[in-house]
Protein backbone atom coordinates (compact mmCIF):
# COMPACT_ATOMS: atom_id res chain seq x y z
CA UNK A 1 -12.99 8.48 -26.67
CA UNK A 2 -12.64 9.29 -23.24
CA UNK A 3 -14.78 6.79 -21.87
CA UNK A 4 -12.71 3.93 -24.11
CA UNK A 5 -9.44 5.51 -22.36
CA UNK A 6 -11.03 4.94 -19.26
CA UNK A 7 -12.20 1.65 -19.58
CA UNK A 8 -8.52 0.45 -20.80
CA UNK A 9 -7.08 1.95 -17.66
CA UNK A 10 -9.94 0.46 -15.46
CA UNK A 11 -9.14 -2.93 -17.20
CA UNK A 12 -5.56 -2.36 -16.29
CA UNK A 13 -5.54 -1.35 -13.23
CA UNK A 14 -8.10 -4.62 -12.31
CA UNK A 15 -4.93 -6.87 -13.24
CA UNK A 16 -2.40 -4.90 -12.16
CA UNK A 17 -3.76 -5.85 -8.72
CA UNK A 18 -5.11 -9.02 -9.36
CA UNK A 19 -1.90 -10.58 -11.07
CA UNK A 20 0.23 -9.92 -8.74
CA UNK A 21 -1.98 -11.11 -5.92
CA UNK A 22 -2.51 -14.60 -7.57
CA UNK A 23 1.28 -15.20 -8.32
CA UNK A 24 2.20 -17.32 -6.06
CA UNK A 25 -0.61 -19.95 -6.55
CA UNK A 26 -0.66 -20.30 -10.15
CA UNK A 27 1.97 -22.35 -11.52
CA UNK A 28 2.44 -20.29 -14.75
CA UNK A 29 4.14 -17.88 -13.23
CA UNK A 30 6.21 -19.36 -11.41
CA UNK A 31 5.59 -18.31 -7.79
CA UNK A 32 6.12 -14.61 -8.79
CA UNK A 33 4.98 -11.97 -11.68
CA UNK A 34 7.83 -10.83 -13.75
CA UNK A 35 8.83 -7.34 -13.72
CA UNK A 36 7.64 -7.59 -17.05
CA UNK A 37 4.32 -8.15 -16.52
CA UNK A 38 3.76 -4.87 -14.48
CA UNK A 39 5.88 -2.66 -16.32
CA UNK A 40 4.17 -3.53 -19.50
CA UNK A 41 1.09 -3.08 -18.20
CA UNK A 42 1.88 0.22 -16.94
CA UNK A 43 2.63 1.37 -20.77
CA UNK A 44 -1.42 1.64 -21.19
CA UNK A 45 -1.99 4.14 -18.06
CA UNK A 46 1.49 6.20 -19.93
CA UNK A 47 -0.32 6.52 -23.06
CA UNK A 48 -3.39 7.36 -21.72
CA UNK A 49 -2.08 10.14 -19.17
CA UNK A 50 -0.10 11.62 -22.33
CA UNK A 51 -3.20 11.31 -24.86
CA UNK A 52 -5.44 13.32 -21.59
CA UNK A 53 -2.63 15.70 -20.96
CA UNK A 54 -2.56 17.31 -24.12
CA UNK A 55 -6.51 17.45 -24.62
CA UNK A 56 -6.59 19.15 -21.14
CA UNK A 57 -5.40 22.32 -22.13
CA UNK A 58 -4.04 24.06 -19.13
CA UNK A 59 -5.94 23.53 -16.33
CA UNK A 60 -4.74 20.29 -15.15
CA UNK A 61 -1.39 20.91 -15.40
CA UNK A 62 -1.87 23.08 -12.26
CA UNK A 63 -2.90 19.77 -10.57
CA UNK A 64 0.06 17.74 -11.56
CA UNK A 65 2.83 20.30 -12.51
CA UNK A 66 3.99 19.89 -9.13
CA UNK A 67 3.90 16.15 -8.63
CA UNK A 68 5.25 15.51 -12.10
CA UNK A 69 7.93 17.94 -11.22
CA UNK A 70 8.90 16.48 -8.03
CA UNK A 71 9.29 13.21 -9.29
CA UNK A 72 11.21 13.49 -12.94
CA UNK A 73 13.90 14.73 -10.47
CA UNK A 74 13.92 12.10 -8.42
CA UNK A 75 13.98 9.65 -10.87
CA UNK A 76 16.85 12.00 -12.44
CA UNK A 77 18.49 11.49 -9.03
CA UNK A 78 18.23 8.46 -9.38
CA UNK A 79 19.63 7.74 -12.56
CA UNK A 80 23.16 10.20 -11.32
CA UNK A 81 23.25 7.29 -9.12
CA UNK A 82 23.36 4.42 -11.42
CA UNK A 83 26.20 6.01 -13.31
CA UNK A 84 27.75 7.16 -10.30
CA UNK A 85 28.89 3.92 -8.27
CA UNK A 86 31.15 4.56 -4.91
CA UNK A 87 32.33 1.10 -3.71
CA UNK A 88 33.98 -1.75 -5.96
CA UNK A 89 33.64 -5.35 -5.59
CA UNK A 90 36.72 -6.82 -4.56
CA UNK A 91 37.29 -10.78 -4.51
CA UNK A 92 40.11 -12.29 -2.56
CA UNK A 93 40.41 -15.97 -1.27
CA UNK A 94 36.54 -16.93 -2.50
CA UNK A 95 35.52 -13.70 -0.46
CA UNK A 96 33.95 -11.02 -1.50
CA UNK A 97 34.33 -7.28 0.09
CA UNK A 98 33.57 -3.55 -1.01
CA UNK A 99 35.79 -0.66 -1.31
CA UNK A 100 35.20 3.05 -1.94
CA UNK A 101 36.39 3.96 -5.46
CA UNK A 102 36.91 7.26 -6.71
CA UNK A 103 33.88 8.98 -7.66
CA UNK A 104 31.47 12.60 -7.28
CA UNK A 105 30.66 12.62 -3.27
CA UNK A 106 28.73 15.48 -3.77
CA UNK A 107 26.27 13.34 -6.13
CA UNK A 108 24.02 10.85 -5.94
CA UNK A 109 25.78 7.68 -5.16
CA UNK A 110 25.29 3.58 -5.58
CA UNK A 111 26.57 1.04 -3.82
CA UNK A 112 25.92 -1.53 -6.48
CA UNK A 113 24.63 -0.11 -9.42
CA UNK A 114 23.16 -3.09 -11.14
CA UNK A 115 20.32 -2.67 -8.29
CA UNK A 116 19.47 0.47 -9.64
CA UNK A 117 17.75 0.20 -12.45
CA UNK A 118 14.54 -2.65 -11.51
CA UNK A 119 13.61 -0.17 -8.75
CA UNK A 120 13.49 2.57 -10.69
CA UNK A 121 11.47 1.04 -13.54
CA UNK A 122 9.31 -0.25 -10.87
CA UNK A 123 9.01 3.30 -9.25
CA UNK A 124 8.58 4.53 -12.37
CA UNK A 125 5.59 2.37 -13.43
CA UNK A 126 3.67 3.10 -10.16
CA UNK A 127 4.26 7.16 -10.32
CA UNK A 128 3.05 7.06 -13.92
CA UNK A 129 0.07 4.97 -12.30
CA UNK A 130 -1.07 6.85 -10.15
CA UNK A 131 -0.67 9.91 -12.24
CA UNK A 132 -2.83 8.05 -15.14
CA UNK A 133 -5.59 7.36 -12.44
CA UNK A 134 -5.54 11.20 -11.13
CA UNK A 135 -5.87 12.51 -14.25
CA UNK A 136 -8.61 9.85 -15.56
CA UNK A 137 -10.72 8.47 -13.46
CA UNK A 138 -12.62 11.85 -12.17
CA UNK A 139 -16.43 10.00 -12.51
CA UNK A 140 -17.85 8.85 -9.19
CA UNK A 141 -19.09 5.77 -10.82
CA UNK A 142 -15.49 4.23 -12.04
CA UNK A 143 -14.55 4.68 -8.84
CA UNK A 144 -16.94 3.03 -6.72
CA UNK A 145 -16.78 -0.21 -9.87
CA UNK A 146 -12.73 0.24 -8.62
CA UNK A 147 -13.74 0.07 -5.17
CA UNK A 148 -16.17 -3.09 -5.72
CA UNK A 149 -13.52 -4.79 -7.46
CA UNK A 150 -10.76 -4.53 -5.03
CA UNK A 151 -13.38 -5.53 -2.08
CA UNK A 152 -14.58 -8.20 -3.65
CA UNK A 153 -11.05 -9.59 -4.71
CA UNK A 154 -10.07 -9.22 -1.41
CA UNK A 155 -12.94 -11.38 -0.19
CA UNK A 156 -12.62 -14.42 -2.79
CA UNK A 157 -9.17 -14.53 -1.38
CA UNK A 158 -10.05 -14.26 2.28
CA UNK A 159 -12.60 -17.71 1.47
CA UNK A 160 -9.77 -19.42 -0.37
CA UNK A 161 -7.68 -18.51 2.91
CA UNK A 162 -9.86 -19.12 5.03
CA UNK A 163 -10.29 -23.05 3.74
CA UNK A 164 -6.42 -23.49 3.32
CA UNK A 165 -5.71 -22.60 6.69
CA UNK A 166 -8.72 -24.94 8.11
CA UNK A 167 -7.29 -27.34 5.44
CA UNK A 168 -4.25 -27.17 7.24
CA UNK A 169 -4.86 -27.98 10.79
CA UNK A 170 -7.64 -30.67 10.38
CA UNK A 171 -4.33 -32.48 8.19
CA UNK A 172 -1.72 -31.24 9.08
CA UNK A 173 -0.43 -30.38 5.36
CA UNK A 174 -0.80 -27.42 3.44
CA UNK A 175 -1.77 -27.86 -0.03
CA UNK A 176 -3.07 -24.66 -2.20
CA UNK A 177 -5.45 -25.80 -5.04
CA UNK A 178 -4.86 -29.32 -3.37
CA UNK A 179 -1.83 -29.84 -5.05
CA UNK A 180 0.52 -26.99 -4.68
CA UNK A 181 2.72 -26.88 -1.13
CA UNK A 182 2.79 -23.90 0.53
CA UNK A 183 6.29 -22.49 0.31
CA UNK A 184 6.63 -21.07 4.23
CA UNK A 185 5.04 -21.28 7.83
CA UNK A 186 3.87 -17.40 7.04
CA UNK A 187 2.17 -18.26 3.61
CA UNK A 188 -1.35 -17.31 3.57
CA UNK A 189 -4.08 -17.25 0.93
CA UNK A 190 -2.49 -16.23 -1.79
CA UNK A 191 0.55 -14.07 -0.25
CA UNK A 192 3.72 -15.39 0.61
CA UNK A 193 3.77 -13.44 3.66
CA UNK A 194 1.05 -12.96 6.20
CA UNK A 195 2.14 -9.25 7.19
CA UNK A 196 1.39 -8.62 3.21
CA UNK A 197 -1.55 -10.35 3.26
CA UNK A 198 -2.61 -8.55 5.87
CA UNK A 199 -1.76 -5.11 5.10
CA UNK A 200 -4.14 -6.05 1.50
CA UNK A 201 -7.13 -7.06 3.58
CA UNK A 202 -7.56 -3.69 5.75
CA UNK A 203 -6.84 -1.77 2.61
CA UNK A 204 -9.42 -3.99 1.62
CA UNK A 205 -11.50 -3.14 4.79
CA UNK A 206 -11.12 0.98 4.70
CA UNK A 207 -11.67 0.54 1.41
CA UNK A 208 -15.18 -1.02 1.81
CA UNK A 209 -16.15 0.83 4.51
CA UNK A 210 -16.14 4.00 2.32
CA UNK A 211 -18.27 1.94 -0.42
CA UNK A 212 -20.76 1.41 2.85
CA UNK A 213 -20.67 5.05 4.28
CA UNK A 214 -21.49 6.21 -0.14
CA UNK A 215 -24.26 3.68 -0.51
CA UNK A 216 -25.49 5.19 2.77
CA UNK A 217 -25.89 8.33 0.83
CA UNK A 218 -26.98 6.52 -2.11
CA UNK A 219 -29.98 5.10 -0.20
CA UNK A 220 -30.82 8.17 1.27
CA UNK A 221 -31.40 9.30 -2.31
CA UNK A 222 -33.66 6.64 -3.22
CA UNK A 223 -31.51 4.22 -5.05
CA UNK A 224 -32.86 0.88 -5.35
CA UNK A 225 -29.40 -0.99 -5.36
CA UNK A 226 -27.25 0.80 -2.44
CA UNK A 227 -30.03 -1.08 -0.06
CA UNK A 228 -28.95 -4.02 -1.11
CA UNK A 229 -24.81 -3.03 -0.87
CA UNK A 230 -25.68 -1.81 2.40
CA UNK A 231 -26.64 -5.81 3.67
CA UNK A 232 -24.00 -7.37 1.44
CA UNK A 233 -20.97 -5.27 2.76
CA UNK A 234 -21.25 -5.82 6.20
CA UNK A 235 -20.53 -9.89 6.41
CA UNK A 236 -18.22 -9.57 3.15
CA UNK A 237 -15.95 -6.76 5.43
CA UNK A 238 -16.22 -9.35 8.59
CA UNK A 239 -14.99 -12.28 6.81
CA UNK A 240 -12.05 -10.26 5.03
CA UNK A 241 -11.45 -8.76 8.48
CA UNK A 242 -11.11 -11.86 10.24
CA UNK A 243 -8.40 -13.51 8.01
CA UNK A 244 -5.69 -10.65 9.76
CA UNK A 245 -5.86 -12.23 13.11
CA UNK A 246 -6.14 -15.50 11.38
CA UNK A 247 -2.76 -15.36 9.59
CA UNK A 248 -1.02 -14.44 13.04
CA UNK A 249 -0.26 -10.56 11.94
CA UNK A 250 0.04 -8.78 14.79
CA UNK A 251 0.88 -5.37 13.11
CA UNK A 252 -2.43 -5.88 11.11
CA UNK A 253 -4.49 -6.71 13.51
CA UNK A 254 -3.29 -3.28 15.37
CA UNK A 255 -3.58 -1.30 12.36
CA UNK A 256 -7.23 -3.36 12.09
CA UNK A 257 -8.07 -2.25 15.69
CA UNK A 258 -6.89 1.96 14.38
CA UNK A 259 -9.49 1.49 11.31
CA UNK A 260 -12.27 0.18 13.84
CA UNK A 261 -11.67 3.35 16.21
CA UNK A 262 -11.52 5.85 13.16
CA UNK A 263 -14.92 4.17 11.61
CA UNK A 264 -16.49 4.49 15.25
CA UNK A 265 -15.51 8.61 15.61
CA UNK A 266 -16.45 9.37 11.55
CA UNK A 267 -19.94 7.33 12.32
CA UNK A 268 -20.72 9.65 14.88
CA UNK A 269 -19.33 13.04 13.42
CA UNK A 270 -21.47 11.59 10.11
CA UNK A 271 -24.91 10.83 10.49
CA UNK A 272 -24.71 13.45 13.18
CA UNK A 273 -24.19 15.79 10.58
CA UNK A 274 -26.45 13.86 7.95
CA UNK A 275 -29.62 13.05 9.89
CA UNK A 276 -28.94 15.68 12.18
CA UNK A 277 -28.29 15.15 16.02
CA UNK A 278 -30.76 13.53 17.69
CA UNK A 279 -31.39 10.75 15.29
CA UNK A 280 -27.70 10.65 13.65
CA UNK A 281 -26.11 10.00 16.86
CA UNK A 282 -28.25 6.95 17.56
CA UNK A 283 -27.21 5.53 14.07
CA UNK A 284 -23.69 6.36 14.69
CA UNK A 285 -23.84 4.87 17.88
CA UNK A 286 -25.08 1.55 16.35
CA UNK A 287 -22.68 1.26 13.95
CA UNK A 288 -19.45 1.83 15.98
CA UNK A 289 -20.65 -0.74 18.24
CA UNK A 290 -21.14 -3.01 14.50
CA UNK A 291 -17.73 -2.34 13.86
CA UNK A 292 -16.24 -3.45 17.17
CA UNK A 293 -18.30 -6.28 16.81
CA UNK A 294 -16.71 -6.86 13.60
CA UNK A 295 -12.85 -6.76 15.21
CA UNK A 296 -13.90 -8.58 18.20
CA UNK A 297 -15.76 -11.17 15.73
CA UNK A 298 -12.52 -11.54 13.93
CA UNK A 299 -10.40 -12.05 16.80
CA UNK A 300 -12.70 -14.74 18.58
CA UNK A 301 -12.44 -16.60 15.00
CA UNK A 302 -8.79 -16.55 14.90
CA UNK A 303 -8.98 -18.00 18.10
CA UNK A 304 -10.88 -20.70 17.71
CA UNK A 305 -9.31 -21.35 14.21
CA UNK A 306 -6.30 -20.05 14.00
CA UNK A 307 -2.82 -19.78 15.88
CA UNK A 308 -3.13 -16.24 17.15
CA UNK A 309 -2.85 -16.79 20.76
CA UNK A 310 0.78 -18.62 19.88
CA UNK A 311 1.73 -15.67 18.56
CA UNK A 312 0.70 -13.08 21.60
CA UNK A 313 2.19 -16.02 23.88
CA UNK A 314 5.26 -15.17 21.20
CA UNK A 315 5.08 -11.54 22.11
CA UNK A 316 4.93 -11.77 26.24
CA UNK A 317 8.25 -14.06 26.00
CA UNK A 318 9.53 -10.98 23.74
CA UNK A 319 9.31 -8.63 26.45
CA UNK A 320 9.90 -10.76 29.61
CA UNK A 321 13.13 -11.20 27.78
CA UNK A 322 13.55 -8.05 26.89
CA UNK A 323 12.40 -6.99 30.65
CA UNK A 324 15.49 -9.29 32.20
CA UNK A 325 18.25 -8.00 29.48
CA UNK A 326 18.85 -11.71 27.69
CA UNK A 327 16.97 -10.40 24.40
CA UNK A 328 15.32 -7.71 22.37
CA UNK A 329 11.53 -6.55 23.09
CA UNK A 330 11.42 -7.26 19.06
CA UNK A 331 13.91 -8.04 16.35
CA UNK A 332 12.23 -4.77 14.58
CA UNK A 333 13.94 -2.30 16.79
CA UNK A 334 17.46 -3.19 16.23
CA UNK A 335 17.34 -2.92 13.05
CA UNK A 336 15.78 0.24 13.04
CA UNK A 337 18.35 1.78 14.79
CA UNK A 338 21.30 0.35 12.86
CA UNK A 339 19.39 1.58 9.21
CA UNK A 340 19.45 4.88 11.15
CA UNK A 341 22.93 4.47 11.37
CA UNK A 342 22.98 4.02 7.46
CA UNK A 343 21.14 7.04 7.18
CA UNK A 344 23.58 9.40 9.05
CA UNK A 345 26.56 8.77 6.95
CA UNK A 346 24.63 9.29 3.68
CA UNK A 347 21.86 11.64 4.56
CA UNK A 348 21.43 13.47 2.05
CA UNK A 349 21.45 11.07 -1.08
CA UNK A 350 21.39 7.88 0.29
CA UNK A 351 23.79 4.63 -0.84
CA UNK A 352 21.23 4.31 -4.04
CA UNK A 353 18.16 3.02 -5.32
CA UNK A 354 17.69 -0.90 -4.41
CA UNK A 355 20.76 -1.03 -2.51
CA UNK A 356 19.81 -1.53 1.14
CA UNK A 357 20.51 -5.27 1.64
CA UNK A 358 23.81 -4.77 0.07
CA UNK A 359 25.04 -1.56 2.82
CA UNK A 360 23.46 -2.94 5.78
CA UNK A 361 25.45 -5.70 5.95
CA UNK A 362 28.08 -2.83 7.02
CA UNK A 363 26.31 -2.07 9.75
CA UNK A 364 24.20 -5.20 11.15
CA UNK A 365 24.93 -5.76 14.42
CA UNK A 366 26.54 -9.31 15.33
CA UNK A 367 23.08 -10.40 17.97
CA UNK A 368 20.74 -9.62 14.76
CA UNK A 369 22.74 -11.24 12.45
CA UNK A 370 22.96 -14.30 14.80
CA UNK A 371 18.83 -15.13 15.87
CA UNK A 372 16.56 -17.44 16.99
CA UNK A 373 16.86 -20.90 19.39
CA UNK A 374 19.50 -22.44 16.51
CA UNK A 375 21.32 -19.55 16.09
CA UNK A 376 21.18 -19.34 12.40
CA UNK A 377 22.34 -16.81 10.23
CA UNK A 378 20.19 -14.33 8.88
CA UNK A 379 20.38 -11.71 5.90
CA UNK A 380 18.58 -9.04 6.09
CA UNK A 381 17.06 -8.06 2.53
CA UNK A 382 14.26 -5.04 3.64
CA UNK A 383 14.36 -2.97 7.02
CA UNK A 384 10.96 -4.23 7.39
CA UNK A 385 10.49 -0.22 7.75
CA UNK A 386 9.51 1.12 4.40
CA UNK A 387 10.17 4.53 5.63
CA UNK A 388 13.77 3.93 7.01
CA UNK A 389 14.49 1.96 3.68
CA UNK A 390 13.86 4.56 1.37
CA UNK A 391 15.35 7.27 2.97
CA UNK A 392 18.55 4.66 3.47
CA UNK A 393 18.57 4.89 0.10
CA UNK A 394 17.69 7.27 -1.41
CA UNK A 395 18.03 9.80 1.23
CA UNK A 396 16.03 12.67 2.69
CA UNK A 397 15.98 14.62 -0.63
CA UNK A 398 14.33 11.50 -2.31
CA UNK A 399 12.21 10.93 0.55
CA UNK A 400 11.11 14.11 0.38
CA UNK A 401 10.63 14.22 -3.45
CA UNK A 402 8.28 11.18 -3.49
CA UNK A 403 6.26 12.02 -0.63
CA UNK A 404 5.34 16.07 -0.83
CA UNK A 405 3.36 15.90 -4.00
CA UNK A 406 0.69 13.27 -2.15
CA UNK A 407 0.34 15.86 0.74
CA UNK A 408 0.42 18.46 -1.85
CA UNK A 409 -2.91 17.01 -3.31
CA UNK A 410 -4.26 16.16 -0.30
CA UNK A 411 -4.41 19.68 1.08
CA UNK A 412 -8.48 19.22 0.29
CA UNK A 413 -8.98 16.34 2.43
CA UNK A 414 -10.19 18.25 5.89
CA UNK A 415 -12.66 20.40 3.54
CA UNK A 416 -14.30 17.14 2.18
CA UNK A 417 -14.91 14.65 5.63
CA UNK A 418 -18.50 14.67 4.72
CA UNK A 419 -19.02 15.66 1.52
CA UNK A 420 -17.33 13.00 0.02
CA UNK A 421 -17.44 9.88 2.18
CA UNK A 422 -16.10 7.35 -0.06
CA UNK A 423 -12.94 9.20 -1.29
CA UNK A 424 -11.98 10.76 1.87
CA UNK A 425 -11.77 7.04 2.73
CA UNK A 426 -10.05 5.55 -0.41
CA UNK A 427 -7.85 8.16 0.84
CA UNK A 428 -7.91 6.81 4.45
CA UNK A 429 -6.80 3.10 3.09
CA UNK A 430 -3.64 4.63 1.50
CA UNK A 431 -3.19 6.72 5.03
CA UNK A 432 -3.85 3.29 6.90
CA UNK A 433 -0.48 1.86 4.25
CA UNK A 434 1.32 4.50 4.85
CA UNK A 435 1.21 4.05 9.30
CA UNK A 436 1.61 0.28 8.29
CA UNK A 437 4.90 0.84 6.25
CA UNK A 438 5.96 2.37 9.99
CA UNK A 439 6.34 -0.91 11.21
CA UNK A 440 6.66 -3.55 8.25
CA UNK A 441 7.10 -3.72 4.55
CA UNK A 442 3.94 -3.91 2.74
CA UNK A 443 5.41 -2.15 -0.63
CA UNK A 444 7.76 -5.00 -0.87
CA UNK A 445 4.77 -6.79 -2.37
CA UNK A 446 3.28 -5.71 -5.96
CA UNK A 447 0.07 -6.00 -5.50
CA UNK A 448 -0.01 -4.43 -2.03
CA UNK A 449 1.91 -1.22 -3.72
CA UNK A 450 -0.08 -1.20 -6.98
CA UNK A 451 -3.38 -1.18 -4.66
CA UNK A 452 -2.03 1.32 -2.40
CA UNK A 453 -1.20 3.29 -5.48
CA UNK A 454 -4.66 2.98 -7.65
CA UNK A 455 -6.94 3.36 -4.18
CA UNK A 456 -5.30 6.29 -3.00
CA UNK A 457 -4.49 8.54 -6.49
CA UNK A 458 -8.57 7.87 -7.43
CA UNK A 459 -9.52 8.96 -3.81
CA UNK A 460 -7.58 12.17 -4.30
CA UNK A 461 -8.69 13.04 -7.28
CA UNK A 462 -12.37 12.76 -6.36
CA UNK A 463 -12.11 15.02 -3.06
CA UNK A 464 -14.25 18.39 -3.90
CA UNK A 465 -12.44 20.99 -5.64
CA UNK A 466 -12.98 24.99 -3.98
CA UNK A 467 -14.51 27.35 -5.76
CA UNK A 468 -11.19 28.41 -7.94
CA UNK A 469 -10.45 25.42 -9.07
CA UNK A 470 -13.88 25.00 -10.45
CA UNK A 471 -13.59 28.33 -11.97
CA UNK A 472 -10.42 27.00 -13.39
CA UNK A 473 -11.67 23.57 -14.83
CA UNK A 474 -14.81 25.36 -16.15
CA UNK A 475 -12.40 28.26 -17.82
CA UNK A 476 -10.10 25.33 -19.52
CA UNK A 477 -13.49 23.41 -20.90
CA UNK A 478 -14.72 27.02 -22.30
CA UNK A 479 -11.41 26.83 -24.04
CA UNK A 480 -11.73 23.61 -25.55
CA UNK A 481 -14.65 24.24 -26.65
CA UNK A 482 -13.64 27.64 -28.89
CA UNK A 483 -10.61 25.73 -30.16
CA UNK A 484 -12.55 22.51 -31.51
CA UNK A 485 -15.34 25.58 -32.96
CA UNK A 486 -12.36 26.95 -35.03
């Protein structure tokens, strides 16, 4: 039974990252997956966490107490928002303004509380996700079949990329599947937007890596096929690695160039430890300088095939501008500080749930509004700073609540650098998200989110366990195993 549960979830979790990531191009959806879609897929990983839970006894409740803990009560937050609105809509001559109404100050508060409740089904679906994969997938072999799929996804979308973009300056047009016109300048492969593209591919990337540093193991061991991963991942990573520069991300292809320098220092800490040192630091050695070969591969391919030097000739106007006081060293940091501004009058609770691009239209300044060489208007719908946008809206305490229970369960992650190479870096891909949301807005797209949330929950809950927590797991099977006697 539990391997069926786990295969359903597997199964799920394979199209709750593919779908999304093939919206756009097929025409049956539309351009987009409906809420729908996710949220009904996320009703197979509720009834399998439920169906686990209670055949667990007690043991793994002292894994997830806390997590589940921390967020029912932000999602209860959450809901004292939706029926707790502060501002009315007022109409007058075709215009439309907000006013504060009477309502609890000390609560959780919305702005507009029809925003409230897709965000928090959404939330909702990807907590009970990545619960679901904690508590299921604890076999190293589901997890590396995860990790295979989501590299190898990654790459058939790189290829169809890869010959769109060609496609596109040999004639000028961009047609996906030949007949489909790409909706915007920053559409590539299958993603709208290039910075969510890009942030997919060095999940992607961190992702494989750890599949390369396991299989190293593997071969060690004598396994036939991880000699055969181990020539196969190498050119499948450089061609998903070279589609970042490619689609003119320049926050990718830094957060690229931080995954090169952390595979270069855990090569040489690695087979320094595995081979010992004065054959492991050879290996090491060689592939660090594979890796920067990889990122400086990419680069020279976007180059010579791409328009990334437009964009780092778009970057040194930036700051001579910025350097003679006529413009800003990037639109970014405005609006970072005036979302801080958001943050200090609501703190605590934020204006609600889904309700940024409604309040920062309060507090936009008049040269962001007003951009570029036309001087068009621009509404802001994200902070394109995932951090500053939650805790805009739901504030600190939220912010808080959502993020302490992954640091909570990743309190093993120092113990297990080298004892577990692939999910210490499944758990490095959802660190490499996390710097990424920093600086842009990579949960604004499902499939980047969903992936973020499935990669980093398995990672976690393969890291080894210390000796009490075996002693724990081993008491609560001993259990089981009286009860299903009687």
């Amino acid at each position: 039974m539990v391997r069926m549960v786990r295969l359903v979830l597997f199964a799920q979790c394979v199209l709750a990252v593919v779908l999304p990531s093939l919206a756009a191009v097929l025409p049956w959806f539309g351009g987009h997956v409906h809420q729908a879609v996710l949220l009904s897929l996320a009703l197979i990983p509720l009834l399998a966490w439920f169906w686990i839970w209670r055949s667990a006894a007690g043991e793994l409740w002292r894994e997830i107490r806390l997590p589940v803990l921390c967020w029912a009560a932000l999602l209860g937050l959450v809901a004292i928002s939706y029926v707790n609105p502060s501002h009315g809509e007022e109409e007058f001559m075709g215009l439309v303004s907000w006013t504060e109404r009477e309502h609890w100050w000390w609560l959780p508060a919305s702005l507009v509380p029809d925003a409230v409740p897709v965000f928090a089904w959404l939330w909702a679906g990807w907590m009970v996700q990545g619960l679901a994969v904690y508590v299921i997938f604890r076999s190293r072999s589901w997890l590396i079949a995860l990790g295979l799929v989501i590299v190898l996804h990654a790459f058939v979308l790189s290829l169809l990329g890869i010959y769109w973009h060609l496609q596109k300056l040999a004639t000028g047009d961009w047609l996906v599947l030949g007949r489909v016109r790409a909706p915007e300048e920053f559409f590539f492969s299958s993603f709208l937007y290039h910075n969510h593209w890009s942030a997919f591919a060095v999940l992607a990337v961190a992702v494989g890596l750890g599949l390369w540093y396991q299989f190293f193991d593997d071969h060690v061991k004598g396994r036939a096929f991880a000699k055969l991963v181990l020539w196969v991942l190498p050119p499948v990573l450089l061609v998903i690695a070279a589609t970042i520069p490619l689609a003119t991300s320049r926050i990718g292809t830094l957060v690229l160039g931080g995954v090169v320098v952390g595979a270069v220092i855990y090569s040489l800490y690695f087979f320094a430890l595995r081979l010992g040192f004065s054959v492991g630091w050879k290996l090491g050695l060689g592939v660090s300088l594979a890796c920067i070969a990889v990122f400086g591969g990419a680069l020279w391919f976007s180059v010579q095939y791409g328009t990334f030097e437009r964009k780092l000739g778009e970057a040194v106007t930036e700051y001579e501008r910025w350097n003679e006081g006529t413009g800003f060293l990037t639109l970014r940091l405005p609006i970072y500080a005036d979302t801080l501004e958001m943050i200090k009058d609501k703190p605590v609770w934020g204006w609600g749930l889904g309700n940024f691009q409604y309040a920062f239209v309060f507090y936009v300044r008049e040269e962001v509004r007003i951009a570029g060489p036309t001087g068009y208007h621009l509404h802001f719908h994200r902070a394109h700073n995932d951090w500053l946008e939650v805790a805009s809206e739901v504030g600190i305490v939220g912010l808080l609540l959502l993020v302490v229970p992954g640091f909570w369960w990743a309190r093993r992650l120092p113990a297990a650098l080298t004892k577990a190479p692939f999910p210490v870096w499944m758990c490095f891909a959802g660190g490499v998200i996390l710097i990424y949301a920093l600086a842009d807005l990579p949960f604004d797209h499902m499939a980047v989110g969903t992936a973020f949330v499935i990669v980093t929950a398995a990672g976690l809950c393969a890291l080894p366990r210390g000796e009490t927590e075996k002693q724990l797991n081993a008491g609560g099977k001993r259990l089981r195993t009286q009860k299903s006697r009687r």
